[in-house]
PDB file of N, CA and C in Angstrom:
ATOM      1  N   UNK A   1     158.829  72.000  82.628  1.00  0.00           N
ATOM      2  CA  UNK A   1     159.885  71.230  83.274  1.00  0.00           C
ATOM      3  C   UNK A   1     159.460  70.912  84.712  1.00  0.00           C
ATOM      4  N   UNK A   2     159.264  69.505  85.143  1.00  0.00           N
ATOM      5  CA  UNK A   2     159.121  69.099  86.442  1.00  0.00           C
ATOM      6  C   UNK A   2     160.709  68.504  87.275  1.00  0.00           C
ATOM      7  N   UNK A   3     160.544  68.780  88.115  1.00  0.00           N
ATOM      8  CA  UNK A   3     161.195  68.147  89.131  1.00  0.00           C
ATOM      9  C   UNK A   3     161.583  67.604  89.934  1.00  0.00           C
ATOM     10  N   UNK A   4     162.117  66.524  90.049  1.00  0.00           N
ATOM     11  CA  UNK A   4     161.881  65.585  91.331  1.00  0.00           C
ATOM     12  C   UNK A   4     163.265  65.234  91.944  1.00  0.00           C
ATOM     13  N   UNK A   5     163.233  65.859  93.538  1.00  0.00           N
ATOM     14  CA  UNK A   5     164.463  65.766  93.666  1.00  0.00           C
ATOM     15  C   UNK A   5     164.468  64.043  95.025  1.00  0.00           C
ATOM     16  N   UNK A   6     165.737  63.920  95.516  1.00  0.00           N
ATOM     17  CA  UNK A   6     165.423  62.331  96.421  1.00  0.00           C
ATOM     18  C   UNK A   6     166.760  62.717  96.697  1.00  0.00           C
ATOM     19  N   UNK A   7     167.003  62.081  98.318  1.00  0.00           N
ATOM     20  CA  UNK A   7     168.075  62.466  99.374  1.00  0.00           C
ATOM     21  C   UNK A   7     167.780  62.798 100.599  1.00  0.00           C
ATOM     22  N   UNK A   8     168.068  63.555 100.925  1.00  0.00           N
ATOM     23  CA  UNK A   8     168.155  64.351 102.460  1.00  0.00           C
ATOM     24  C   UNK A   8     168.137  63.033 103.589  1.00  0.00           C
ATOM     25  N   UNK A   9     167.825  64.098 104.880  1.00  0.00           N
ATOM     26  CA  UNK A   9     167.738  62.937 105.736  1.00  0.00           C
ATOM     27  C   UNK A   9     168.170  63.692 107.186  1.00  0.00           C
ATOM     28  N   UNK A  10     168.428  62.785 107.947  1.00  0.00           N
ATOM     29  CA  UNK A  10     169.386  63.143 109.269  1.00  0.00           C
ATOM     30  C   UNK A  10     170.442  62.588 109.135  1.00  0.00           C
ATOM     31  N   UNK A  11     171.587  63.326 109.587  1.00  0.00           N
ATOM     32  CA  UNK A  11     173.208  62.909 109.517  1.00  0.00           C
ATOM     33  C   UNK A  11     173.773  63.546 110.999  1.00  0.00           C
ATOM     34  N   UNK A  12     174.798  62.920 111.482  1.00  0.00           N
ATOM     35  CA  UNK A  12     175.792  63.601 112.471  1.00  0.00           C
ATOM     36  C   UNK A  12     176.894  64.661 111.711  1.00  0.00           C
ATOM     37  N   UNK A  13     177.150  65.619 112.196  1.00  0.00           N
ATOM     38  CA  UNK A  13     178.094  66.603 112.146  1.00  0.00           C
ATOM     39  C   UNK A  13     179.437  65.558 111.554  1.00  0.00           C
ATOM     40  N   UNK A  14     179.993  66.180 110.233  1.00  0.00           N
ATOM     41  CA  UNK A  14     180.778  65.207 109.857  1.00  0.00           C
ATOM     42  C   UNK A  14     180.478  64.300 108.890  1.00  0.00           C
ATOM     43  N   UNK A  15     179.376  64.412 108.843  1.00  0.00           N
ATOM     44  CA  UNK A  15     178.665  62.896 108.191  1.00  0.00           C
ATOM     45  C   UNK A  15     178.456  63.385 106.495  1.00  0.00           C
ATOM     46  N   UNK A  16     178.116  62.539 106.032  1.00  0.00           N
ATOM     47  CA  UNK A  16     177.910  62.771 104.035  1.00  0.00           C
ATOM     48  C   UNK A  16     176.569  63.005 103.794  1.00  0.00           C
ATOM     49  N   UNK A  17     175.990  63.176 102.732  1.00  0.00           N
ATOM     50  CA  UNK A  17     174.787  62.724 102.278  1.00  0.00           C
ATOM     51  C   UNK A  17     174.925  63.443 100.680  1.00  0.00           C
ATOM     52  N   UNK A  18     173.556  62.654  99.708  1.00  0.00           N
ATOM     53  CA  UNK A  18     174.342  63.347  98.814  1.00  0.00           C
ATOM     54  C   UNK A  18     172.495  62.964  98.237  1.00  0.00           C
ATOM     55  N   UNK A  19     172.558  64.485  97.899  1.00  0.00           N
ATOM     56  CA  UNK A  19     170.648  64.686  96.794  1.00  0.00           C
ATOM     57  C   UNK A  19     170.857  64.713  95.507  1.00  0.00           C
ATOM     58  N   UNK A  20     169.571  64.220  94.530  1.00  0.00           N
ATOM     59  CA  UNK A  20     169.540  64.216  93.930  1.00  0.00           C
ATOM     60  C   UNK A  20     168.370  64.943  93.027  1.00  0.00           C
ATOM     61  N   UNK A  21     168.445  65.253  91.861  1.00  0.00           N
ATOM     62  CA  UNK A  21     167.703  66.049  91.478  1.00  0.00           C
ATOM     63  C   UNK A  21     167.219  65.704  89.723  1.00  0.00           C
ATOM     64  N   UNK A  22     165.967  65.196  89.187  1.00  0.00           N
ATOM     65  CA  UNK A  22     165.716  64.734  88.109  1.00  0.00           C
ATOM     66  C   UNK A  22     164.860  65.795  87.156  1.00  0.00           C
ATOM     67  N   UNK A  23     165.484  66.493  86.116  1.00  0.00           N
ATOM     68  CA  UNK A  23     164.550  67.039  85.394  1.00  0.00           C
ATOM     69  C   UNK A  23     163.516  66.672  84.304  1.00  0.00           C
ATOM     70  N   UNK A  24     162.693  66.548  84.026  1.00  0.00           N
ATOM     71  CA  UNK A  24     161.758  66.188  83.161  1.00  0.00           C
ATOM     72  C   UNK A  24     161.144  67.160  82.299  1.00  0.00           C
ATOM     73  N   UNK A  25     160.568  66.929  80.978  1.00  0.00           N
ATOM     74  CA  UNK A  25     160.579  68.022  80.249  1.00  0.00           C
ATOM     75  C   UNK A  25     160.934  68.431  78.867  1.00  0.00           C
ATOM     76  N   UNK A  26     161.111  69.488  78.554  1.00  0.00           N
ATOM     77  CA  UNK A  26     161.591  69.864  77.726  1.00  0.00           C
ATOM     78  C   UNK A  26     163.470  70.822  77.929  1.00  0.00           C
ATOM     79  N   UNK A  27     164.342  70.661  77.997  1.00  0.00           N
ATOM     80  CA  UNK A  27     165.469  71.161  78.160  1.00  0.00           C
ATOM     81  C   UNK A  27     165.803  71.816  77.093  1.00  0.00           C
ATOM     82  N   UNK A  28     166.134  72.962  77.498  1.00  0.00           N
ATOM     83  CA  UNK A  28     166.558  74.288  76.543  1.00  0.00           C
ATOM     84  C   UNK A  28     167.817  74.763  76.469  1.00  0.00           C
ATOM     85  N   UNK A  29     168.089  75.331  75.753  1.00  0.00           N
ATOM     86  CA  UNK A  29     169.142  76.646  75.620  1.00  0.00           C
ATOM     87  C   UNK A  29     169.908  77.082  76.963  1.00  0.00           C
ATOM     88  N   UNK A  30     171.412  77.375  77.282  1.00  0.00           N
ATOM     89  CA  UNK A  30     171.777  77.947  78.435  1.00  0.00           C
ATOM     90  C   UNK A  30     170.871  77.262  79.834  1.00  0.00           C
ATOM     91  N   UNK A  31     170.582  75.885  79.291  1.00  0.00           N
ATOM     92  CA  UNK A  31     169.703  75.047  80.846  1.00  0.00           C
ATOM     93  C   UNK A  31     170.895  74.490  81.704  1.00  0.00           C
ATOM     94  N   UNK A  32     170.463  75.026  82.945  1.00  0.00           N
ATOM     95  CA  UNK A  32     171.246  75.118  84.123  1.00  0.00           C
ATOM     96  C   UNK A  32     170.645  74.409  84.986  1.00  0.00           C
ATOM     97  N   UNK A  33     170.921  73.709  86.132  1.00  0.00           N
ATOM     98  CA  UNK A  33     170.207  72.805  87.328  1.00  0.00           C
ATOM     99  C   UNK A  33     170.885  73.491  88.403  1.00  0.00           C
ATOM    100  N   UNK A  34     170.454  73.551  89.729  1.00  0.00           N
ATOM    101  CA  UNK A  34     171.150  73.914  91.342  1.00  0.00           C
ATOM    102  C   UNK A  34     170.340  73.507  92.057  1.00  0.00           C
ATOM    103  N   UNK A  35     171.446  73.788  92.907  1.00  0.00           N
ATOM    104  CA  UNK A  35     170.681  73.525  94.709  1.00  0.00           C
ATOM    105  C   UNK A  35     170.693  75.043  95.518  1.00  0.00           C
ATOM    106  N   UNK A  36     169.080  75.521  96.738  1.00  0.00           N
ATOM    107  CA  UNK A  36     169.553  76.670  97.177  1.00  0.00           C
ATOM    108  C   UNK A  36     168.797  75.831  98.151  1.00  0.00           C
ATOM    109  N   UNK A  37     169.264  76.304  99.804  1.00  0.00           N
ATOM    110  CA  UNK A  37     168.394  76.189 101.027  1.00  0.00           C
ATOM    111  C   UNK A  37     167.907  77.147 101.642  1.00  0.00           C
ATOM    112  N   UNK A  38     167.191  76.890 102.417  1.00  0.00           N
ATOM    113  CA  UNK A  38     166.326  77.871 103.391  1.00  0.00           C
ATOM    114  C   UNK A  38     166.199  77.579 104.840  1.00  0.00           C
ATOM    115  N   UNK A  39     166.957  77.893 105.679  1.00  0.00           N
ATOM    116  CA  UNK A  39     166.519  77.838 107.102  1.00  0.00           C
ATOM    117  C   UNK A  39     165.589  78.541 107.607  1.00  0.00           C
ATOM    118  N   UNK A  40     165.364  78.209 109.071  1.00  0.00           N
ATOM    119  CA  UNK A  40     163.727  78.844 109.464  1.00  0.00           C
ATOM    120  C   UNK A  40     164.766  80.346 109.975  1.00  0.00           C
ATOM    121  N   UNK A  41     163.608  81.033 109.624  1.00  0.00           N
ATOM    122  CA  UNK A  41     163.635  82.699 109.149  1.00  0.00           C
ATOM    123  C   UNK A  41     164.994  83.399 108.224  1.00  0.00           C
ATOM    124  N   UNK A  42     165.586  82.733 107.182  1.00  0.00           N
ATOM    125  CA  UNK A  42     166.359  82.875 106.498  1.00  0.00           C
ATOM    126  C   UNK A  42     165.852  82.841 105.466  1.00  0.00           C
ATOM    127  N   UNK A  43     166.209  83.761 104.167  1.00  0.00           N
ATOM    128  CA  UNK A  43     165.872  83.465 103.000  1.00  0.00           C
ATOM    129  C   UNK A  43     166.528  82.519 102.354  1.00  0.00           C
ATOM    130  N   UNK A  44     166.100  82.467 101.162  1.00  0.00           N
ATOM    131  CA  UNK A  44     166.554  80.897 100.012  1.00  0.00           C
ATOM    132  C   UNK A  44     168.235  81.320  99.664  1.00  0.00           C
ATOM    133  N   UNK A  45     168.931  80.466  99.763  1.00  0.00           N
ATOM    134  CA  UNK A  45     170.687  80.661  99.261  1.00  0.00           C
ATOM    135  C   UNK A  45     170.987  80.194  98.408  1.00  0.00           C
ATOM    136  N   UNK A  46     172.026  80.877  97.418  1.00  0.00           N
ATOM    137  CA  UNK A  46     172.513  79.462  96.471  1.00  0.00           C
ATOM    138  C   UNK A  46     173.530  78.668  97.171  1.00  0.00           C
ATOM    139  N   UNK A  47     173.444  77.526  96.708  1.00  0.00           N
ATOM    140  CA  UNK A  47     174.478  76.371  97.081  1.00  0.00           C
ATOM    141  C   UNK A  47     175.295  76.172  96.125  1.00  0.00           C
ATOM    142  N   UNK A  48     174.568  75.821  94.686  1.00  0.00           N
ATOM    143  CA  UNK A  48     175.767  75.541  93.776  1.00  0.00           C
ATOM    144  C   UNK A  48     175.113  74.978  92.654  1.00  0.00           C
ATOM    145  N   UNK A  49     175.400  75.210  91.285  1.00  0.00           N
ATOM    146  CA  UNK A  49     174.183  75.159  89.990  1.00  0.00           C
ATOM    147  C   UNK A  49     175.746  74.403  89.104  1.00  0.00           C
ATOM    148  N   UNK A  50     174.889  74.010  87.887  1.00  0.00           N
ATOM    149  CA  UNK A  50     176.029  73.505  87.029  1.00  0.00           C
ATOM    150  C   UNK A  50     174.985  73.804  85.689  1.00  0.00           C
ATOM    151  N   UNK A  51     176.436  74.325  84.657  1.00  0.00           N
ATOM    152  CA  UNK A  51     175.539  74.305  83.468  1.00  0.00           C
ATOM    153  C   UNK A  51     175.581  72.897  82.402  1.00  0.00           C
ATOM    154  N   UNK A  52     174.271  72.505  82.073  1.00  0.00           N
ATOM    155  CA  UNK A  52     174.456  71.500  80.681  1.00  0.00           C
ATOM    156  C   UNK A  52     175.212  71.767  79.752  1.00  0.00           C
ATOM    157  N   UNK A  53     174.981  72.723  79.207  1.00  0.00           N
ATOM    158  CA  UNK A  53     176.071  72.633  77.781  1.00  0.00           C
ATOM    159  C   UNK A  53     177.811  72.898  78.070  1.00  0.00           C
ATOM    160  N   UNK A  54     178.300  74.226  78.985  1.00  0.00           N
ATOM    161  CA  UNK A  54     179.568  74.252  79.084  1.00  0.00           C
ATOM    162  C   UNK A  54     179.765  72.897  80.207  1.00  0.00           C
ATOM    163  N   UNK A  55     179.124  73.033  81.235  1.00  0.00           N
ATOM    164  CA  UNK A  55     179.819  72.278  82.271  1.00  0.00           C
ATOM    165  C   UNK A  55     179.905  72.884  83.328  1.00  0.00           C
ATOM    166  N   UNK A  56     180.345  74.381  83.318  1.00  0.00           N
ATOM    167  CA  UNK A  56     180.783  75.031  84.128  1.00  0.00           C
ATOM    168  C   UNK A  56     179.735  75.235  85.587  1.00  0.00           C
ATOM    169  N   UNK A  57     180.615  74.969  86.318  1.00  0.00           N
ATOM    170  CA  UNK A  57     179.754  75.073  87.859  1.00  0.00           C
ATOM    171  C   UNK A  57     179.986  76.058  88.987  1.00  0.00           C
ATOM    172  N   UNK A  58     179.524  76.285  90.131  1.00  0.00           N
ATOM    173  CA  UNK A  58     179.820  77.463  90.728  1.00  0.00           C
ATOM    174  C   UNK A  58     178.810  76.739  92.150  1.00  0.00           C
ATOM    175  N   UNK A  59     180.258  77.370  92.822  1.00  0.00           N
ATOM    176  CA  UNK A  59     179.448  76.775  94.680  1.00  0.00           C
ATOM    177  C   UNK A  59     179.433  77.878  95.271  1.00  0.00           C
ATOM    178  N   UNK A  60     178.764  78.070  96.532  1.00  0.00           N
ATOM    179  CA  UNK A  60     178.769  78.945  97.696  1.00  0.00           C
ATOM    180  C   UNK A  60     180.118  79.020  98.410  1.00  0.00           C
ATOM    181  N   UNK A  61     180.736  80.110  98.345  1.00  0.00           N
ATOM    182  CA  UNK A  61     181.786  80.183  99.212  1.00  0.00           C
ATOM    183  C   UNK A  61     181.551  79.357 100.732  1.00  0.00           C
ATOM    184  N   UNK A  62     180.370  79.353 101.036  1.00  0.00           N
ATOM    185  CA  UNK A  62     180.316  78.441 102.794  1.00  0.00           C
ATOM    186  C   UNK A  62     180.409  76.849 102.796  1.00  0.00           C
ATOM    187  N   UNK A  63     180.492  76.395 101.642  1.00  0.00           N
ATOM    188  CA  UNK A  63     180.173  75.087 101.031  1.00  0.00           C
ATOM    189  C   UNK A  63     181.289  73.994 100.425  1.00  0.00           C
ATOM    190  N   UNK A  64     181.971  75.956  99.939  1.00  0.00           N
ATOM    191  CA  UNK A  64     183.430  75.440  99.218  1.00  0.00           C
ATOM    192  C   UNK A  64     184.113  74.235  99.689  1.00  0.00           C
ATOM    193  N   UNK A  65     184.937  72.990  98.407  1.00  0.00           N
ATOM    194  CA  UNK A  65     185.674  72.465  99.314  1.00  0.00           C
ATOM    195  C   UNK A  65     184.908  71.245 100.278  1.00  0.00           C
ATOM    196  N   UNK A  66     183.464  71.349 100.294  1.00  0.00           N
ATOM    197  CA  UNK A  66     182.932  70.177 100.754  1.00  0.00           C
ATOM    198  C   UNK A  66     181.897  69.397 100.567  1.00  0.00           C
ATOM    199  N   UNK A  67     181.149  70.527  99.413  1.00  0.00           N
ATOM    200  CA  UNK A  67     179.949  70.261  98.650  1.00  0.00           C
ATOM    201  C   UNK A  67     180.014  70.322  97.017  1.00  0.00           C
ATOM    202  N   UNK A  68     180.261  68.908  96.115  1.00  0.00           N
ATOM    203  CA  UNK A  68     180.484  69.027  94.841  1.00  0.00           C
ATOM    204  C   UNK A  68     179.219  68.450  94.156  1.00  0.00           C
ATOM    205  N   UNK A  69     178.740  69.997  92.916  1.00  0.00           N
ATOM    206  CA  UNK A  69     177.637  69.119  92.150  1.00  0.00           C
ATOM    207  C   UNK A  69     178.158  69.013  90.743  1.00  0.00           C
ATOM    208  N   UNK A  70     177.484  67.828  90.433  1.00  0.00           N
ATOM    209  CA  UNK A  70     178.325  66.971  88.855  1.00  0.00           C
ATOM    210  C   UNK A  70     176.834  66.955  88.038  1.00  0.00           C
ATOM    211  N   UNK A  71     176.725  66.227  87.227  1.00  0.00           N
ATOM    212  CA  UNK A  71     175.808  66.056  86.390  1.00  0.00           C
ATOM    213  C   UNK A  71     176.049  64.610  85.842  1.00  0.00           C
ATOM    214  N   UNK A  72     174.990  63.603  86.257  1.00  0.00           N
ATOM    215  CA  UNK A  72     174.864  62.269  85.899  1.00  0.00           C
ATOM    216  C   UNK A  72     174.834  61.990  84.698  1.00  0.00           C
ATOM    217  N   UNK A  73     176.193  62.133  83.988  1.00  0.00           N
ATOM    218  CA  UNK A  73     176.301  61.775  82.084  1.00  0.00           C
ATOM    219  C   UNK A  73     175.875  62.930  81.399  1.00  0.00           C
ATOM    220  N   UNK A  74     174.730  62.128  80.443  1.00  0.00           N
ATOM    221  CA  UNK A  74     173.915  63.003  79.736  1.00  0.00           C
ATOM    222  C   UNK A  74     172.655  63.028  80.455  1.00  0.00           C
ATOM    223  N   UNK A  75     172.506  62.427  80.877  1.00  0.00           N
ATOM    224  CA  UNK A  75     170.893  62.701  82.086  1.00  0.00           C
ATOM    225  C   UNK A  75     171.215  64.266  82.088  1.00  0.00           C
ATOM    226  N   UNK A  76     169.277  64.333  82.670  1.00  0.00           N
ATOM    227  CA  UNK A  76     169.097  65.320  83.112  1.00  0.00           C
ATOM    228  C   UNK A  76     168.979  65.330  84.303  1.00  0.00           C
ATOM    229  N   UNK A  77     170.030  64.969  85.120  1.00  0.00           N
ATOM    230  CA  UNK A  77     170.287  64.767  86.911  1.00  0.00           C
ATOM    231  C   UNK A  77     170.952  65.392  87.396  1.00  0.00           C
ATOM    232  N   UNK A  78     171.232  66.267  88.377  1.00  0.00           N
ATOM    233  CA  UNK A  78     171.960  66.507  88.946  1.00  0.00           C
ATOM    234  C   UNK A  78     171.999  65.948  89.954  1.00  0.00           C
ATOM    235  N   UNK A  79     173.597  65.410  90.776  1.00  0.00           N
ATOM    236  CA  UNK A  79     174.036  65.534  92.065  1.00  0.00           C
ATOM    237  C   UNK A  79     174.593  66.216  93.028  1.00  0.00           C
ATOM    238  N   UNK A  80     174.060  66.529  94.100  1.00  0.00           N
ATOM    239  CA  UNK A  80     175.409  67.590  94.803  1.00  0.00           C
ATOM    240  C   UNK A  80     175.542  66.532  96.631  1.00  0.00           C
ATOM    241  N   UNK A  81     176.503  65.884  96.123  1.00  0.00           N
ATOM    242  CA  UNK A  81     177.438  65.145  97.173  1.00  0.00           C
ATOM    243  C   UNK A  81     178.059  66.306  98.467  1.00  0.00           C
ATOM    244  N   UNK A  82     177.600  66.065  99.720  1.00  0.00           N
ATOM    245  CA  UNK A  82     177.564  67.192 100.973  1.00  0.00           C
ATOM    246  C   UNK A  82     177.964  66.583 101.774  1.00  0.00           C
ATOM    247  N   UNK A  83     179.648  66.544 101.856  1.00  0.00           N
ATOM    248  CA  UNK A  83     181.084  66.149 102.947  1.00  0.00           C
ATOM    249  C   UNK A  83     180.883  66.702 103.611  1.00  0.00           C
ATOM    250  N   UNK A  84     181.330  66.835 104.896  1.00  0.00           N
ATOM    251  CA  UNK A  84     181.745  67.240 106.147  1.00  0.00           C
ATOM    252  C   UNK A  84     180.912  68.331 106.677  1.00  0.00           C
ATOM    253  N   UNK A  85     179.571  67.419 106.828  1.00  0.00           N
ATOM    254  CA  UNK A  85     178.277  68.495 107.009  1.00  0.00           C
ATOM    255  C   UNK A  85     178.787  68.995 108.560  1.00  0.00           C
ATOM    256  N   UNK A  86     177.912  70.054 108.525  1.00  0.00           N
ATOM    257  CA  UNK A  86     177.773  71.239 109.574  1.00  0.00           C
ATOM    258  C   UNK A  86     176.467  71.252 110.143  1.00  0.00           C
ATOM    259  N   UNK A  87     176.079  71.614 111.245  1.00  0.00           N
ATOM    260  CA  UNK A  87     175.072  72.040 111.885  1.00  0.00           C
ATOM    261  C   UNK A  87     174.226  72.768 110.898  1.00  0.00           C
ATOM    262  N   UNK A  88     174.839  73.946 110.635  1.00  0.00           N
ATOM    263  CA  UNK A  88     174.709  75.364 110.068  1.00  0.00           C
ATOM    264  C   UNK A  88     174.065  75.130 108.405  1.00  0.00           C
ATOM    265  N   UNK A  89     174.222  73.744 107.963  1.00  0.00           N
ATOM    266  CA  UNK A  89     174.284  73.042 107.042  1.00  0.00           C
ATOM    267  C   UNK A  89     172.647  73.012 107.164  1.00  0.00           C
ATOM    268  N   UNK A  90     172.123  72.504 108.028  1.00  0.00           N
ATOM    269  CA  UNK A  90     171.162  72.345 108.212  1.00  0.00           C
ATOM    270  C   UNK A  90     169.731  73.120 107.594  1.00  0.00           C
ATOM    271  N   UNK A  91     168.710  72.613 106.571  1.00  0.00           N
ATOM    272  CA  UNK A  91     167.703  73.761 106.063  1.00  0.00           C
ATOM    273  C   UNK A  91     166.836  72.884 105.106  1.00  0.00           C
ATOM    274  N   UNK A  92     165.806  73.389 104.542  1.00  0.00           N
ATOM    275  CA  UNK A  92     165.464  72.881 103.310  1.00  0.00           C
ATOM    276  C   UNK A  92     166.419  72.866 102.156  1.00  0.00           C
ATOM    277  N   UNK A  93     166.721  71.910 101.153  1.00  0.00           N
ATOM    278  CA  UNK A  93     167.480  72.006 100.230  1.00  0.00           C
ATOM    279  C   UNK A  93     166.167  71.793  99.109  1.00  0.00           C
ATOM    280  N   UNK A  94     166.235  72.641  98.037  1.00  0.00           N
ATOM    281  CA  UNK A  94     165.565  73.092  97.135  1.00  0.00           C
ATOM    282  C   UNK A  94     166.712  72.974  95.977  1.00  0.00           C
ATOM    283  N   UNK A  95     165.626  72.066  94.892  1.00  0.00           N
ATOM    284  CA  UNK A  95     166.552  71.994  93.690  1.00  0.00           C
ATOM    285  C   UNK A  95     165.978  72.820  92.723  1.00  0.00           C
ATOM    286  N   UNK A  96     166.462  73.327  91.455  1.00  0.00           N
ATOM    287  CA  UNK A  96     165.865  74.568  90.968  1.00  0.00           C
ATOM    288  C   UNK A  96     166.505  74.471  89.502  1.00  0.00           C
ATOM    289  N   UNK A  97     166.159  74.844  88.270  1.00  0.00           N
ATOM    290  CA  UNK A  97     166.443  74.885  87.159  1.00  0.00           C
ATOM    291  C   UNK A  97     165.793  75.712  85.898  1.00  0.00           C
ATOM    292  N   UNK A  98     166.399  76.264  84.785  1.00  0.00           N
ATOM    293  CA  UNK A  98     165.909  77.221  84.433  1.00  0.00           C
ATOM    294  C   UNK A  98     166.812  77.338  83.117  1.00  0.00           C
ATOM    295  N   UNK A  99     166.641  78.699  82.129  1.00  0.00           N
ATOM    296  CA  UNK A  99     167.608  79.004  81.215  1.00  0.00           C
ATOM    297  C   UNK A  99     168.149  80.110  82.258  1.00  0.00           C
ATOM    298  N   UNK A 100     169.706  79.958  82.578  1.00  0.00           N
ATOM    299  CA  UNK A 100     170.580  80.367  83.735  1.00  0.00           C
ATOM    300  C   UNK A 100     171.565  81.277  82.376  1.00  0.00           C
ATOM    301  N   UNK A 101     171.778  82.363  83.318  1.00  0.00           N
ATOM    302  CA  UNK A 101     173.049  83.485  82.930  1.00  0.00           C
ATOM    303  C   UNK A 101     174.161  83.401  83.833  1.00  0.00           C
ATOM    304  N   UNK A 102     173.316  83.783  85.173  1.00  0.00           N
ATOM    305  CA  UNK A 102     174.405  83.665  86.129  1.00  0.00           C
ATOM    306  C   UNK A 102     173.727  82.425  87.433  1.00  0.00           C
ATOM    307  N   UNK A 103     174.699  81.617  87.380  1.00  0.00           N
ATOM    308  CA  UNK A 103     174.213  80.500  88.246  1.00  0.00           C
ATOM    309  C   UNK A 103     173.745  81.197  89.880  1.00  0.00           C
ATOM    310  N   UNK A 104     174.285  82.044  90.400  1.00  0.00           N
ATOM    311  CA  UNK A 104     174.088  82.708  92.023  1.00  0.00           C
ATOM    312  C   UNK A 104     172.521  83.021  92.300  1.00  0.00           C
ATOM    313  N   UNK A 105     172.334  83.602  90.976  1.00  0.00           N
ATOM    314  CA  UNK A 105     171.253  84.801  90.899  1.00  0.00           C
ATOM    315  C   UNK A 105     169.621  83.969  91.094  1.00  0.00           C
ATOM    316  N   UNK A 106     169.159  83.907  92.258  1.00  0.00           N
ATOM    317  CA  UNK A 106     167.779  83.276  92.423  1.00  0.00           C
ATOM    318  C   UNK A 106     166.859  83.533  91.797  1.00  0.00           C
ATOM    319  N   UNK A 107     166.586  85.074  91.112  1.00  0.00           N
ATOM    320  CA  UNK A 107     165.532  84.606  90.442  1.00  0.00           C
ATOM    321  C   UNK A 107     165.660  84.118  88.906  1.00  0.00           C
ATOM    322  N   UNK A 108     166.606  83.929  88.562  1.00  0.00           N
ATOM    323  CA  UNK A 108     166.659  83.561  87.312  1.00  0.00           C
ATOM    324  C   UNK A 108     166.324  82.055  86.953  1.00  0.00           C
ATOM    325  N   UNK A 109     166.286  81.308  88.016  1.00  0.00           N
ATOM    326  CA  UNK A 109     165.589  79.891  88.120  1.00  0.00           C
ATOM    327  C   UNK A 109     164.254  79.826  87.722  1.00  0.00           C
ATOM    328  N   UNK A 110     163.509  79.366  86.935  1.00  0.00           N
ATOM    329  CA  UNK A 110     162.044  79.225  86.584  1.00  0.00           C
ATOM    330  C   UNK A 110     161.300  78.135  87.023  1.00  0.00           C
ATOM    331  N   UNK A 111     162.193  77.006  87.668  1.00  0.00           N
ATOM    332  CA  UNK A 111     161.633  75.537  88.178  1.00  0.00           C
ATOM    333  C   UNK A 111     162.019  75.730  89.265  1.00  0.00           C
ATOM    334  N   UNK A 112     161.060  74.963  90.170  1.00  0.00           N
ATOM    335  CA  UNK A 112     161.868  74.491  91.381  1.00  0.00           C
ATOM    336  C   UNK A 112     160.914  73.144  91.866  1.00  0.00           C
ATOM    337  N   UNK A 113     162.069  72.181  92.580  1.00  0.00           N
ATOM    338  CA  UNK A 113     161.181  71.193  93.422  1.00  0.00           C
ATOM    339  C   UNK A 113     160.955  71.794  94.627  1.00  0.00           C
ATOM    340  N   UNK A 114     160.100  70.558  95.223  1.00  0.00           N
ATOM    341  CA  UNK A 114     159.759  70.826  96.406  1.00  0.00           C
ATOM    342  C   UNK A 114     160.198  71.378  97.666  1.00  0.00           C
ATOM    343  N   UNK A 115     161.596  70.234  97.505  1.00  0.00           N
ATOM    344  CA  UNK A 115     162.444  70.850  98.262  1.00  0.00           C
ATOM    345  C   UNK A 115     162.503  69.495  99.199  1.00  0.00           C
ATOM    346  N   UNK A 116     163.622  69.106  99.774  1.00  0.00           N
ATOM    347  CA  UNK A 116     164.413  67.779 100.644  1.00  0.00           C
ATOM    348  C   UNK A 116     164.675  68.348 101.914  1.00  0.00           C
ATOM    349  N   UNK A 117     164.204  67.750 103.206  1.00  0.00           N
ATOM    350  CA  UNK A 117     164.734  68.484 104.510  1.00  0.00           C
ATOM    351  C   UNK A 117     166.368  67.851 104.543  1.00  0.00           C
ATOM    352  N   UNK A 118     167.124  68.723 105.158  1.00  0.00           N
ATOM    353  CA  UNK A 118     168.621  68.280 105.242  1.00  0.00           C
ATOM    354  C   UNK A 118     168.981  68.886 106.887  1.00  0.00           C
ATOM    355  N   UNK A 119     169.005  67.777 107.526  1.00  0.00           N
ATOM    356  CA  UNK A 119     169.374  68.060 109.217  1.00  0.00           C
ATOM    357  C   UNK A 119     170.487  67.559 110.343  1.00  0.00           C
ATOM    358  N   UNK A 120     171.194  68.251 110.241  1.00  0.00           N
ATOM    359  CA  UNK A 120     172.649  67.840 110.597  1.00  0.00           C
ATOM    360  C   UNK A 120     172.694  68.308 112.368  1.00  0.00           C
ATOM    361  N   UNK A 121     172.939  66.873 112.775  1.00  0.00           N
ATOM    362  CA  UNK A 121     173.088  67.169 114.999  1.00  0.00           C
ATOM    363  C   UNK A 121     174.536  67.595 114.743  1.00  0.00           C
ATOM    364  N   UNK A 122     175.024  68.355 116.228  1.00  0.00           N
ATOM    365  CA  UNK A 122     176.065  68.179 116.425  1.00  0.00           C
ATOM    366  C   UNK A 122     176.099  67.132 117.363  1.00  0.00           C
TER     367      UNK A 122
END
């Protein structure tokens, strides 16, 4: 499974932006897609994963409420649309996919892209 994710950017505090994330491949069983970031000297976070078959999705409590990811149809795309960005917001965003149990849990991801810079001024 490859990955190619497209988005990021620079935004003002307040501002939208919204990544995207394309899987390629073979798609399996319990296949899950997310987003996690990384600021400089911070480890990788989850942001928020969605599963293919139920649907069911799960965000970061810091995110809640302003960051929603959907799934483009039947594609293998994910989106996660990022309202009322924050400074703090600010990091690599890394898209990631895998056969998922629990969407939070980082290592259970087996793919990952590259990763999108995401940089929010105040």
């Amino acid at each position: 499974v490859q990955l190619e994710e497209s988005g990021g950017g620079l935004v003002q505090a307040g501002g939208s932006l919204r990544l995207s994330c394309t899987a390629s491949g073979r798609i399996f069983g319990n296949f899950a897609m997310g987003w996690f970031r990384q600021s400089a000297g911070r480890e990788r976070e989850f942001v928020a994963a969605i599963k293919f078959g139920s649907g069911g999705a799960a965000h970061a409590d810091s995110v809640q409420g302003r960051f929603t990811i959907s799934r483009d149809g039947d594609k293998n795309t994910v989106n996660l649309q990022m309202n009322d960005l924050k400074p703090e917001d600010t990091a690599v965003y890394y898209c990631a996919a895998g056969s998922i149990k629990f969407l939070r849990v980082k290592n259970q991801y087996d793919y990952w892209g590259r990763g999108t810079q995401v940089t929010v001024s105040s």
